[in-house]
Every structure is written in structure tokens, then in C-alpha cells.
Protein backbone atom coordinates (compact mmCIF):
# COMPACT_ATOMS: atom_id res chain seq x y z
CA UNK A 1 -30.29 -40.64 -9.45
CA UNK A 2 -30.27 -39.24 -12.58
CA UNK A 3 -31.17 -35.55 -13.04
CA UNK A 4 -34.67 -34.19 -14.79
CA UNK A 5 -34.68 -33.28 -18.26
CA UNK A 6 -33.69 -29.01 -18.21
CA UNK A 7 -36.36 -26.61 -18.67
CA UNK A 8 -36.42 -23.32 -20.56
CA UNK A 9 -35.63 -20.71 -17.56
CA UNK A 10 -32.12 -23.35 -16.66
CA UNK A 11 -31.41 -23.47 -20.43
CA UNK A 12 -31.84 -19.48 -20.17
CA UNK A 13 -30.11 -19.27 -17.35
CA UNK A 14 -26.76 -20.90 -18.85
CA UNK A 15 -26.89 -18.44 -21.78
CA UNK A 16 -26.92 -15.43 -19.41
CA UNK A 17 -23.98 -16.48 -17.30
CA UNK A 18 -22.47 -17.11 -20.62
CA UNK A 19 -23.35 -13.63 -21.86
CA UNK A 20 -22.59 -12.27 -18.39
CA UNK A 21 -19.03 -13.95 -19.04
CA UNK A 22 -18.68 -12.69 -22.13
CA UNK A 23 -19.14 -9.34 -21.07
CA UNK A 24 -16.45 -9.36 -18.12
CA UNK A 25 -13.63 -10.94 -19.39
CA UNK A 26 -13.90 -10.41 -23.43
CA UNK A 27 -15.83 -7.07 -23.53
CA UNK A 28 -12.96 -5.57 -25.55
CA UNK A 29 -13.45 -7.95 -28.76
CA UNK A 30 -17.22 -5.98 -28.64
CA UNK A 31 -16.01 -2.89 -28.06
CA UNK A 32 -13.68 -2.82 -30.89
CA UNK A 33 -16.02 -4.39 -33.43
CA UNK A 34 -14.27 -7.46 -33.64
CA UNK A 35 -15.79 -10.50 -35.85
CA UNK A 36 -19.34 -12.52 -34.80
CA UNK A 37 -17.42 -15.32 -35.27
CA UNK A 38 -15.07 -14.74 -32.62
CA UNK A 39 -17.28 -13.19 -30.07
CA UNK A 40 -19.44 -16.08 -30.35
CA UNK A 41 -16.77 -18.78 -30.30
CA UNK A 42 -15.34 -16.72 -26.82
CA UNK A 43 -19.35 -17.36 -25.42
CA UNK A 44 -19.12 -21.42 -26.38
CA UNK A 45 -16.23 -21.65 -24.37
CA UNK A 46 -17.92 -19.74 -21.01
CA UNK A 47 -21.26 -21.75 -22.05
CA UNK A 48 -19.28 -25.15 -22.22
CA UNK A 49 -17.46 -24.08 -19.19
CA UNK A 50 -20.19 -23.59 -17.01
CA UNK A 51 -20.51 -25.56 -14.12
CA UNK A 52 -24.25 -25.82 -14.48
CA UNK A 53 -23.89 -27.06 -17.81
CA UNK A 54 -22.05 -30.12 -17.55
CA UNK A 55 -24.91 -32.03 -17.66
CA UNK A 56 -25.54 -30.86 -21.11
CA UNK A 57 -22.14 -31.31 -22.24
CA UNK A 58 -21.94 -34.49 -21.06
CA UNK A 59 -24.41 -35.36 -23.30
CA UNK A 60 -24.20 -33.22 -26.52
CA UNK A 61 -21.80 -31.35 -28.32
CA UNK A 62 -21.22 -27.80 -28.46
CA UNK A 63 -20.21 -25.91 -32.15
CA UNK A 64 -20.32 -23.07 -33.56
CA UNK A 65 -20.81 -21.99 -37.30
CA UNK A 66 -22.00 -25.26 -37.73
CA UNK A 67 -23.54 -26.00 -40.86
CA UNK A 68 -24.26 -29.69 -41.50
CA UNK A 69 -27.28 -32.03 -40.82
CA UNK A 70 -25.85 -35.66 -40.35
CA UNK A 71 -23.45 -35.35 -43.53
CA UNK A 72 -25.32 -33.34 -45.70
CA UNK A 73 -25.25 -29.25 -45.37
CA UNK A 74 -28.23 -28.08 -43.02
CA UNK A 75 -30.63 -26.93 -45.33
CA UNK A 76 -33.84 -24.77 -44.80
CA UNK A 77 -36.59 -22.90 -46.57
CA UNK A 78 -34.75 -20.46 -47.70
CA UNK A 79 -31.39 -22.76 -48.42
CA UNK A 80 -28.27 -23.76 -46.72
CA UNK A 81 -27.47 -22.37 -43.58
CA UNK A 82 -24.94 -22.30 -40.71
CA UNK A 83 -26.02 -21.65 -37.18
CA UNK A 84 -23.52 -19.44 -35.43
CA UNK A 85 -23.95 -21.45 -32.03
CA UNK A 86 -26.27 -24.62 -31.36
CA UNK A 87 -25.76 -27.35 -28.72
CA UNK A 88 -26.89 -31.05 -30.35
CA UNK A 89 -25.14 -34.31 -31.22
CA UNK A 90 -23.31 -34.60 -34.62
CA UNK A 91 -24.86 -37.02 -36.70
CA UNK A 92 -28.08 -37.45 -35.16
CA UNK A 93 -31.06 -35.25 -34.85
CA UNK A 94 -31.57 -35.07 -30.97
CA UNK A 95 -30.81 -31.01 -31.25
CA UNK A 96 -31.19 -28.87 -28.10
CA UNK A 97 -30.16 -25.42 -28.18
CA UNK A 98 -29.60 -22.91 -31.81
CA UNK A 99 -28.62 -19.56 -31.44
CA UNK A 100 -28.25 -16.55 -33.81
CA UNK A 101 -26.22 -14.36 -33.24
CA UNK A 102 -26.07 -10.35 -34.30
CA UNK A 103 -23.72 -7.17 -33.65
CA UNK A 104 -25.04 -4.23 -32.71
CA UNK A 105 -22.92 -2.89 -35.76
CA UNK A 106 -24.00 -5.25 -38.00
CA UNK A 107 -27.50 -5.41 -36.87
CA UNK A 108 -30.44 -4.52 -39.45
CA UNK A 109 -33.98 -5.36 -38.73
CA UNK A 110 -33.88 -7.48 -42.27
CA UNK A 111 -31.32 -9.32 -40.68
CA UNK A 112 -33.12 -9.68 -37.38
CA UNK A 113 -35.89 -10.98 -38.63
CA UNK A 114 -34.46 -13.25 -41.22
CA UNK A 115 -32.51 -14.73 -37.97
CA UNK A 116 -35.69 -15.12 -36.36
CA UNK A 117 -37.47 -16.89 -39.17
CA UNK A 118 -34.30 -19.41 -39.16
CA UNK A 119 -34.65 -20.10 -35.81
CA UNK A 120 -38.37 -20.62 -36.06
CA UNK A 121 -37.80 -23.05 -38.53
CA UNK A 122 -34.97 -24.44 -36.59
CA UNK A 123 -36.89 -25.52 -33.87
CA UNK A 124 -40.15 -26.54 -35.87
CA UNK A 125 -38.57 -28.49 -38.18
CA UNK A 126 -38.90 -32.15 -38.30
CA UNK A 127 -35.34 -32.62 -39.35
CA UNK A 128 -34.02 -30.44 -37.12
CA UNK A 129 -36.48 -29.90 -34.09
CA UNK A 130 -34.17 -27.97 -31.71
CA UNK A 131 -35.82 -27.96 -28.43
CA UNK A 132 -34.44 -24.22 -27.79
CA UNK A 133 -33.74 -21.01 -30.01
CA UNK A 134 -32.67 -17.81 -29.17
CA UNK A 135 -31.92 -14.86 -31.15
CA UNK A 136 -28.73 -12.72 -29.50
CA UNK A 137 -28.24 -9.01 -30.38
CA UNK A 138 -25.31 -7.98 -28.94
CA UNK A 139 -24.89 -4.78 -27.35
CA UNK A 140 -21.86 -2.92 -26.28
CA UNK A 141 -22.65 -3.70 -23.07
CA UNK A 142 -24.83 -6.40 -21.26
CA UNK A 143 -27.48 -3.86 -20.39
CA UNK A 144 -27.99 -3.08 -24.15
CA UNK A 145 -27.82 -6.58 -25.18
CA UNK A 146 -31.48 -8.37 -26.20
CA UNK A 147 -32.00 -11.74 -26.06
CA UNK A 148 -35.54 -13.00 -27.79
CA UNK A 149 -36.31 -17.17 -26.69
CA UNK A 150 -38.10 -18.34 -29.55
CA UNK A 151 -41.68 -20.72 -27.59
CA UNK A 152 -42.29 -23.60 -29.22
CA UNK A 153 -45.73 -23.99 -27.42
CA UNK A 154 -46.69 -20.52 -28.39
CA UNK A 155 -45.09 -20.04 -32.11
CA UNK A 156 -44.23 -16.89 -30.79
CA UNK A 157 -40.62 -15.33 -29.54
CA UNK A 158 -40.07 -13.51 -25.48
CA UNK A 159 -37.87 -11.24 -24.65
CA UNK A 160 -35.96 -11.79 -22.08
CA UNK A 161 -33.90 -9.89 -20.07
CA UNK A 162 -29.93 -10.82 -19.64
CA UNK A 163 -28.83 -8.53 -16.59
């Protein structure tokens, strides 16, 4: 029998033990400022890793700092763009999960809200129409970290708690 299509809270869930990962076995690359880019390519590998998650993954691909829409580069509003972590299959647009990601050292609210707007448009886009987006600011610990889930239904993003 094949399972139901995943809902928000077990998409949400898979990010937090992802984060929770993160956070226990490569809290040093955070504490030491390290790059986005390789804090967030250390949470694709948990997030691909998870048990739970296989039946995404068996299904779509995970990247991250992906920037291209079939074989053209992913374009929005406000020009090209590269999503630091999305779930989706290359070459189609059947898109399920975007994520931005954000330092706490590098974190301004410009930059917070321009992540935001992308993943707004991200999800409401007809090219693109990702099913989930979430906005990560990461903390120097998991307590500190925020996680907003960007509601299609309501146009509006939650905050949601990752401990």
C-alpha cells in the first residue's frame, strides 16, 4: 500500500531532526562562524539521511545552492536566484520543499525579509510552486535557532518552534 501524500507538521518534523542533527554532531562549524554553505550542505546530508524521509528521497532530489529551473537559471521578481536548500526533481517543476537559510552573524532584518519574500514567491509561483518554504535563522544553539513555515493557504509565515 502506498503511503499518503506528507503533510506540513511530517515535512516540519524532518527539518527539526535535521536541525536537531545539525546541532549535535556539527555544532562546531556554527560556533566558529563557519560558511552558510557548509552548515547547510552538513543539514542535507542529516535531512537525506533521515529514516523518515526516505519516502521523499525516493522520490525527489535533494540540493543545495541550487539555482536552475529546468535548464535555465531560476529566476524571480527580483532576478536570478539560488536557493540554499530545496527538495524537488531536476528538470521538472513538481518542487516540494525551499529553504533559506541565515547565520545569526550574518543575519540582518533586510536580509530576513528579502529571504522571506523569495520564499513567498517560491512557493506561489506558477513556475516554481514549492509545496513547502521555510526560512532558517540559525542560532548558536538550537534553542536560539527560529524557524518561520511560510502557509500557502494563509499567505502568511508561522513560527515554529525547533526544540
Amino acid at each position: 500500500m502506498e503511503k499518503k501524500e506528507i503533510n506540513d507538521n511530517e515535512i516540519f518534523s524532518l527539518v527539526k531532526q535535521a536541525l536537531q542533527q545539525l546541532y549535535e554532531k556539527d555544532s562546531h562549524l556554527i560556533q566558529i562562524n563557519a560558511s552558510e554553505r557548509a552548515i547547510v550542505a552538513k543539514f542535507s546530508c542529516y535531512f537525506a539521511h533521515l529514516p523518515d524521509a526516505k519516502i521523499i528521497t525516493d522520490k525527489y532530489d535533494v540540493d543545495v545552492e541550487y539555482n536552475r529551473y529546468k535548464t535555465a537559471v531560476k529566476k524571480l521578481s527580483t532576478g536570478s536566484v539560488t536557493i540554499d536548500f530545496i527538495v524537488h526533481k531536476r528538470g521538472k517543476s513538481d518542487n516540494l520543499i525551499a529553504i533559506e537559510f541565515k547565520t545569526l552573524w550574518n543575519e540582518t532584518e533586510e536580509g530576513r525579509k528579502n529571504d522571506e519574500d523569495r520564499i513567498q514567491e517560491l512557493c506561489t509561483s506558477e513556475n516554481y510552486n514549492y509545496k513547502y518554504g521555510f526560512t532558517i535563522v540559525l542560532g548558536k544553539d538550537l534553542e536560539t535557532t527560529v524557524a518561520k513555515f511560510y502557509n500557502k493557504l494563509t499567505n502568511e509565515f508561522q513560527s515554529r518552534t525547533v526544540v
